[in-house]
PDB file of N, CA and C in Angstrom:
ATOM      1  N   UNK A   1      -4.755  -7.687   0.944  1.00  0.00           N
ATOM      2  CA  UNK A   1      -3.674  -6.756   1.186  1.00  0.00           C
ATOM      3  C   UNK A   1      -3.770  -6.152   2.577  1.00  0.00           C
ATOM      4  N   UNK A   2      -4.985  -6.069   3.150  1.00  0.00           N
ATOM      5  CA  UNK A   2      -5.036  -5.287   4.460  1.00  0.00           C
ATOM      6  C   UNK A   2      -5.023  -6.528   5.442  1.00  0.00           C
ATOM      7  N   UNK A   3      -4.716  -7.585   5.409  1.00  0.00           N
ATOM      8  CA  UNK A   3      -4.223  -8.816   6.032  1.00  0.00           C
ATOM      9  C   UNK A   3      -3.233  -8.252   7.219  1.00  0.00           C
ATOM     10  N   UNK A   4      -3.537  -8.681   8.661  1.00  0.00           N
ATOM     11  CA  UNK A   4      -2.320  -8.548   9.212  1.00  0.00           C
ATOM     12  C   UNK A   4      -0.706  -9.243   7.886  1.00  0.00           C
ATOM     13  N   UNK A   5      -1.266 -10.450   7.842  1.00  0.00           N
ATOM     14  CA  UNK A   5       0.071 -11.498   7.066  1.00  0.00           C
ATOM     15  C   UNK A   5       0.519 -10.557   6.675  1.00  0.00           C
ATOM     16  N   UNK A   6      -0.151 -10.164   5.065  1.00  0.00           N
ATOM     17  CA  UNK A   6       0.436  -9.311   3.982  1.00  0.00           C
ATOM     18  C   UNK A   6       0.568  -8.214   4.393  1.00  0.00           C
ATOM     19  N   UNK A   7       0.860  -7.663   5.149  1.00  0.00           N
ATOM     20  CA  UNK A   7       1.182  -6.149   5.719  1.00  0.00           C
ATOM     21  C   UNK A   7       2.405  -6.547   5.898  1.00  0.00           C
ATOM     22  N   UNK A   8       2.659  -6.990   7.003  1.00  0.00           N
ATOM     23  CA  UNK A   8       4.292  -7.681   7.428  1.00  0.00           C
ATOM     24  C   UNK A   8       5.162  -8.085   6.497  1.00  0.00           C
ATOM     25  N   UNK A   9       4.380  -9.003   5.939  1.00  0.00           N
ATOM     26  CA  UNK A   9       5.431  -9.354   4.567  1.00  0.00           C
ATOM     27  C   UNK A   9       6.156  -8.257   3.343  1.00  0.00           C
ATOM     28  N   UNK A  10       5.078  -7.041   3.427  1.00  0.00           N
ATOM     29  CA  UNK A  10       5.544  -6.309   2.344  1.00  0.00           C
ATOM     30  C   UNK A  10       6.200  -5.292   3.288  1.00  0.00           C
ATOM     31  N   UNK A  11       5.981  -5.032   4.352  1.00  0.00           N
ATOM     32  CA  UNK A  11       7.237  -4.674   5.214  1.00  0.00           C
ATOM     33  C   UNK A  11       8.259  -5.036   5.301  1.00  0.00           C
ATOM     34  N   UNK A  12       8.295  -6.037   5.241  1.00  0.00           N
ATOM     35  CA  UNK A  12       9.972  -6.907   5.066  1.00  0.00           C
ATOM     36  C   UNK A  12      10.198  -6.839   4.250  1.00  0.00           C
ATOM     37  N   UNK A  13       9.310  -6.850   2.976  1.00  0.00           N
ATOM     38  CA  UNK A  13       9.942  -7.342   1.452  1.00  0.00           C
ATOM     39  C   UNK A  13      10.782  -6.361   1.156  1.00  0.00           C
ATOM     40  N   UNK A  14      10.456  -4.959   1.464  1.00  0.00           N
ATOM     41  CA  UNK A  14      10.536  -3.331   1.227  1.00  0.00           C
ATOM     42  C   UNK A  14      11.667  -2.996   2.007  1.00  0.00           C
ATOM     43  N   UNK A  15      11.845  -3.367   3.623  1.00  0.00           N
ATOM     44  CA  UNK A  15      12.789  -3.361   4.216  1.00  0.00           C
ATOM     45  C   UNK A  15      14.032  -3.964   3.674  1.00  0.00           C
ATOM     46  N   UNK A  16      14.251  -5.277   2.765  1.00  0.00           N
ATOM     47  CA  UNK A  16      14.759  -5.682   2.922  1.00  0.00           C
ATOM     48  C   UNK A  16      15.534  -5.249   1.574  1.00  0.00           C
ATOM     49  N   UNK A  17      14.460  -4.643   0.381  1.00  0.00           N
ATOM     50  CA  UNK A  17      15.096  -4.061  -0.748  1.00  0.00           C
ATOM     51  C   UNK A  17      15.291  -2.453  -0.506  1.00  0.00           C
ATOM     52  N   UNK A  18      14.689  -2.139   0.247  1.00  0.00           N
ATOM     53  CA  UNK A  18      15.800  -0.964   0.524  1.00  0.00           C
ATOM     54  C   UNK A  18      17.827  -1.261   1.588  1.00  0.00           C
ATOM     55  N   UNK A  19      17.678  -2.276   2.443  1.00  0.00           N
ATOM     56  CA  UNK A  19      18.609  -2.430   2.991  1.00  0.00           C
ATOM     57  C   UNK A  19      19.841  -2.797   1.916  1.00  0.00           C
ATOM     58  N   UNK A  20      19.662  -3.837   0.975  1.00  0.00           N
ATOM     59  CA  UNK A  20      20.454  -4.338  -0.336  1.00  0.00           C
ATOM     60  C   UNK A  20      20.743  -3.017  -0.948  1.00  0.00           C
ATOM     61  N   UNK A  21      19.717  -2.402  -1.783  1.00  0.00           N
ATOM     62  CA  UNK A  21      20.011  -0.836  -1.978  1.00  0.00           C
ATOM     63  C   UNK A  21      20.511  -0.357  -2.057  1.00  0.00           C
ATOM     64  N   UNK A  22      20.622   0.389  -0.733  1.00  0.00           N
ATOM     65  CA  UNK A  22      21.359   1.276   0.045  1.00  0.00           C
ATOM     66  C   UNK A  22      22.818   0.985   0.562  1.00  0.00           C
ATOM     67  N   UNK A  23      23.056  -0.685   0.372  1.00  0.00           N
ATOM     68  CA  UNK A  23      24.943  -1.539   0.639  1.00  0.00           C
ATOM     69  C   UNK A  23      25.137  -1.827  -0.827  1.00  0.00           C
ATOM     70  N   UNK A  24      24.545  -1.794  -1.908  1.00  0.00           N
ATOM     71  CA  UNK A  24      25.132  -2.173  -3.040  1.00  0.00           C
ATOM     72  C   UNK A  24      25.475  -0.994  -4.080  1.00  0.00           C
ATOM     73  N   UNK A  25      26.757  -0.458  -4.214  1.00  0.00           N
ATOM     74  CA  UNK A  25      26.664   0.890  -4.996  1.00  0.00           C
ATOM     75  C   UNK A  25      25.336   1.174  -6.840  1.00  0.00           C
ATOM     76  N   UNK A  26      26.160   0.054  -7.150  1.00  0.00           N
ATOM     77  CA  UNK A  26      25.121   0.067  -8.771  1.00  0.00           C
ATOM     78  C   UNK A  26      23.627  -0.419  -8.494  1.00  0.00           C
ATOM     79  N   UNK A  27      23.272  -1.022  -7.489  1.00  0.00           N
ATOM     80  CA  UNK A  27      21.758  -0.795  -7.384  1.00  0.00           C
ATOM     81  C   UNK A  27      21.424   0.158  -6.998  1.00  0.00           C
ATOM     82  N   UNK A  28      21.961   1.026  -5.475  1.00  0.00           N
ATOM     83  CA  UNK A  28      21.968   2.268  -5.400  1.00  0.00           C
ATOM     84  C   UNK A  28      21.990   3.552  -6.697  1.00  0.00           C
ATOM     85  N   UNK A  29      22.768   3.546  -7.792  1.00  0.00           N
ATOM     86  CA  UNK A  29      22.561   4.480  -8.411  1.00  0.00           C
ATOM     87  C   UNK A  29      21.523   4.285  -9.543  1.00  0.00           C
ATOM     88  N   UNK A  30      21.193   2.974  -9.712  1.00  0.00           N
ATOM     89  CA  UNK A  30      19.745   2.726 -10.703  1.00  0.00           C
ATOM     90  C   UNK A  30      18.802   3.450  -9.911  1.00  0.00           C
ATOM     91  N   UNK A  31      18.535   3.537  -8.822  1.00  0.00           N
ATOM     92  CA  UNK A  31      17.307   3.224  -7.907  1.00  0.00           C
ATOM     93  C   UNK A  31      17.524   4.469  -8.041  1.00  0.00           C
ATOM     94  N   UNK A  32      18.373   5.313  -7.808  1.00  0.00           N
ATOM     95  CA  UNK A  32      18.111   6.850  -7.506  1.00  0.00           C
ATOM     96  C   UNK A  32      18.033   7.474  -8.857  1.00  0.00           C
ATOM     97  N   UNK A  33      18.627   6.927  -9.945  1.00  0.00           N
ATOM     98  CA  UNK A  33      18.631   7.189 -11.602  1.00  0.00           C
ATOM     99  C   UNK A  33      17.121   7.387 -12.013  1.00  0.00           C
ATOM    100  N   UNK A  34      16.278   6.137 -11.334  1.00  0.00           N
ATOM    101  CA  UNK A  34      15.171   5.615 -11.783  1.00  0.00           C
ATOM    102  C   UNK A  34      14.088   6.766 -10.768  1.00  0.00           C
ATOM    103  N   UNK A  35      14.057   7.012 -10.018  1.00  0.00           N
ATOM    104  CA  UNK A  35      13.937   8.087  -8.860  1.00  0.00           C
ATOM    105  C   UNK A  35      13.594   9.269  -9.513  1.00  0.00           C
ATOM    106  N   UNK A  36      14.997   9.901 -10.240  1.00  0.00           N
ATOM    107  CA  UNK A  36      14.410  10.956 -10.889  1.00  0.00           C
ATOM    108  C   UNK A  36      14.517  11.040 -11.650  1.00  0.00           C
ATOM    109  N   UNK A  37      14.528  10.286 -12.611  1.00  0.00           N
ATOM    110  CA  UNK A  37      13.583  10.239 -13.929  1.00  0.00           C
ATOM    111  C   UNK A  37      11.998  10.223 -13.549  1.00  0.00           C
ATOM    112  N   UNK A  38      11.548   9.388 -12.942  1.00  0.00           N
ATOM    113  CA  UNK A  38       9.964   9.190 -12.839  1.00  0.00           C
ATOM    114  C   UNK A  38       9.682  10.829 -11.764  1.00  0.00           C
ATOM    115  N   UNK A  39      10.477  11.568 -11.303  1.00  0.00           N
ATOM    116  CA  UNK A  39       9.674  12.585 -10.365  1.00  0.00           C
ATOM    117  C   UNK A  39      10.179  13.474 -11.413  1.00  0.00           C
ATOM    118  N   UNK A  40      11.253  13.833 -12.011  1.00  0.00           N
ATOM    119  CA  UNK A  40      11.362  14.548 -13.109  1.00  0.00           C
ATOM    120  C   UNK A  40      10.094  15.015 -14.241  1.00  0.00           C
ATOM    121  N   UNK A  41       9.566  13.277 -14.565  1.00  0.00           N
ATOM    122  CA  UNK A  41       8.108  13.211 -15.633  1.00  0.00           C
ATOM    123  C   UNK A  41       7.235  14.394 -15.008  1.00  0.00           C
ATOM    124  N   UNK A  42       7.000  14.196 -13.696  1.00  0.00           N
ATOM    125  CA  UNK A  42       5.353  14.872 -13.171  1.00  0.00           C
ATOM    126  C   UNK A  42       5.733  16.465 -12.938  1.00  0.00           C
ATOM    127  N   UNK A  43       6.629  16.677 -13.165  1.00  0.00           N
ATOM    128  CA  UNK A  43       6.914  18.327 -13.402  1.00  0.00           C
ATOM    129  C   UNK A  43       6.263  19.083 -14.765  1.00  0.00           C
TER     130      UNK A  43
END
């Protein structure tokens, strides 16, 4: 994991599922649904 390679790659991977995300409305509102539900729990 501390690989130059695998650093980059999960940079992109991450980049690239936040970019989809953030242009697709219904993945957008899972992702933020899912968001706070899980930060909601640790309260």
């Amino acid at each position: 994991m501390y690989k130059p390679l695998f650093g980059r790659l999960a940079l992109l991977g991450a980049g690239g599922y936040f970019r989809v995300t953030s242009r697709v409305p219904p993945l957008r509102r899972k992702f933020l649904d899912d968001f706070r539900t899980y930060r909601g729990k640790q309260d």
